[in-house]
Protein backbone atom coordinates (compact mmCIF):
# COMPACT_ATOMS: atom_id res chain seq x y z
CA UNK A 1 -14.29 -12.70 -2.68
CA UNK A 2 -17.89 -13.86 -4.21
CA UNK A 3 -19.65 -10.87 -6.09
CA UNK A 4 -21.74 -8.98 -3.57
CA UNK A 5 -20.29 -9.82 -0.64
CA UNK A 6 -18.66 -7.80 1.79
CA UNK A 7 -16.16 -8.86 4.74
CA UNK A 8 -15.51 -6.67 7.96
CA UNK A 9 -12.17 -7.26 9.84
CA UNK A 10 -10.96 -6.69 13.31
CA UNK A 11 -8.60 -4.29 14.30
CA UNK A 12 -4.84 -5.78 13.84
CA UNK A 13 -2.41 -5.09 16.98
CA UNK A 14 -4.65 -2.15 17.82
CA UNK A 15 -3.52 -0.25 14.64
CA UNK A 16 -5.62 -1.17 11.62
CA UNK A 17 -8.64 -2.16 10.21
CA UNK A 18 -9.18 -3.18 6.75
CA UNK A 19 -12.62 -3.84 5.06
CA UNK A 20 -13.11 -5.08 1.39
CA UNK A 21 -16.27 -4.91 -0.48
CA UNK A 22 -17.08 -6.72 -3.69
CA UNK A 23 -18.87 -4.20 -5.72
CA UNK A 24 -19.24 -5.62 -9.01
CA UNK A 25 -17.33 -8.12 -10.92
CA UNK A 26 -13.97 -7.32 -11.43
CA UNK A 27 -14.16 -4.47 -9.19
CA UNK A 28 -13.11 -3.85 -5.18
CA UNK A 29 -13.36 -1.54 -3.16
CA UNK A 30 -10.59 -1.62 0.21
CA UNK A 31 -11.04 1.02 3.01
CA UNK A 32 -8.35 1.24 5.57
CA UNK A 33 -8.90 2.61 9.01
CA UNK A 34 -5.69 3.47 10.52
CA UNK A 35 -5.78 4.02 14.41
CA UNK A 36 -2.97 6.75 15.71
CA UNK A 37 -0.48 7.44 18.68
CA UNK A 38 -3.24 10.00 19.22
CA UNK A 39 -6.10 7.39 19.23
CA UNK A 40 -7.63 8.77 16.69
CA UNK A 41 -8.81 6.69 13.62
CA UNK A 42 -8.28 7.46 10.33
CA UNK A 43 -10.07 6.24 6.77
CA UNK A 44 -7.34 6.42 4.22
CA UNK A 45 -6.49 4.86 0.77
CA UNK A 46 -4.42 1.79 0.90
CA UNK A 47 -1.44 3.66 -0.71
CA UNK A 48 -1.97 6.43 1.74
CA UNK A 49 -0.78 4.14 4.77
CA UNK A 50 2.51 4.38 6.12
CA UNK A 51 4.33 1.20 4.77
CA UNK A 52 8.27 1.53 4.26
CA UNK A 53 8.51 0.47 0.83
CA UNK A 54 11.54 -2.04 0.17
CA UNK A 55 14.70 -0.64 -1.53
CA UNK A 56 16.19 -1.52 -5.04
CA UNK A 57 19.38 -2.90 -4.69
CA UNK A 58 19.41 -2.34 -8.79
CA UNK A 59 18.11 1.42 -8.36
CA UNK A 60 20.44 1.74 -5.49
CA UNK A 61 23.46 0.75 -7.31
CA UNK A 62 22.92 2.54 -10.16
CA UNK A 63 22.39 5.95 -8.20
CA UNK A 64 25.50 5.79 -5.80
CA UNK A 65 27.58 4.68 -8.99
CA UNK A 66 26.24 7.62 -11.70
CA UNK A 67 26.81 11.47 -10.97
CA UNK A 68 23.18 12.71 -9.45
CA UNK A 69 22.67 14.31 -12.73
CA UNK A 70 19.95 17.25 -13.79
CA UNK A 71 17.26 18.18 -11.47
CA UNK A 72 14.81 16.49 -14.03
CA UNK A 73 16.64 13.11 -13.93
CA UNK A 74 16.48 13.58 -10.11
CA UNK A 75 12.64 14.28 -10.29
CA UNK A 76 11.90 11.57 -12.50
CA UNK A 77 13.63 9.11 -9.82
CA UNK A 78 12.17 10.00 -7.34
CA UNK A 79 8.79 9.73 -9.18
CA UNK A 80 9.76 5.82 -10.31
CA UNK A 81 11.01 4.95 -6.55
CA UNK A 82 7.20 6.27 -5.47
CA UNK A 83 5.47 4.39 -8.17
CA UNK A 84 7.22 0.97 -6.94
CA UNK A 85 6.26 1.89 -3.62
CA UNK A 86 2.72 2.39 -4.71
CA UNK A 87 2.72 -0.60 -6.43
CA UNK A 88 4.64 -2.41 -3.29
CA UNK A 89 1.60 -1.14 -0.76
CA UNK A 90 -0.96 -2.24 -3.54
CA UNK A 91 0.70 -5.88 -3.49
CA UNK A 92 0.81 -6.42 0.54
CA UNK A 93 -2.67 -5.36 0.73
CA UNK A 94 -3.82 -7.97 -1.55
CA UNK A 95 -1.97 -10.47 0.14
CA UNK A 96 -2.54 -9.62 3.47
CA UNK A 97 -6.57 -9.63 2.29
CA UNK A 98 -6.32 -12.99 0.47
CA UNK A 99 -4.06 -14.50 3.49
CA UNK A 100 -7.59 -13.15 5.81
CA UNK A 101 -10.00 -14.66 3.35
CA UNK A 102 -8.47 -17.83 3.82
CA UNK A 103 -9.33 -17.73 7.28
């Protein structure tokens, strides 16, 4: 995206809408309208959208394999798997922007 300019993009398969603004040099700003069964549309965060993040085969493994252990190990687990699925959501919204931009 050039600095300053803004892009507006259709709704996908009736469902979503994103729209990415370059504010400043280095720094974006995404806003995604979600459209429900209800009909009703939605501004939320990127990370706030309802993507099923993919599953560790490595974290899997390890879980099934170890006793579940204390409730903190179980908390900070849990807290990892929803960091990598931040961080999954984070990376197909900046491809499925750049993969727009390109056409």
């Amino acid at each position: 995206m050039v600095n300053g300019s803004e892009a507006e993009y259709e709704w996908k398969e009736n469902k979503i809408c994103l729209k990415a603004e370059s504010l400043s040099e280095g720094y974006n700003r995404i806003t995604v309208k979600v459209r429900g069964a209800d009909g009703i549309v939605r501004t939320m965060k990127p990370w706030e959208v309802n993507v099923k993040p993919k599953t560790s085969t490595l974290v899997s493994q390890r879980t099934s394999q170890k006793p579940k252990g204390t409730r903190l190990l179980q908390s900070l687990r849990r807290l990892w798997n929803l960091i990598r699925a931040i961080a999954e959501i984070q990376n197909q919204t900046t491809r499925y922007l750049r993969a727009l931009c390109r056409k």
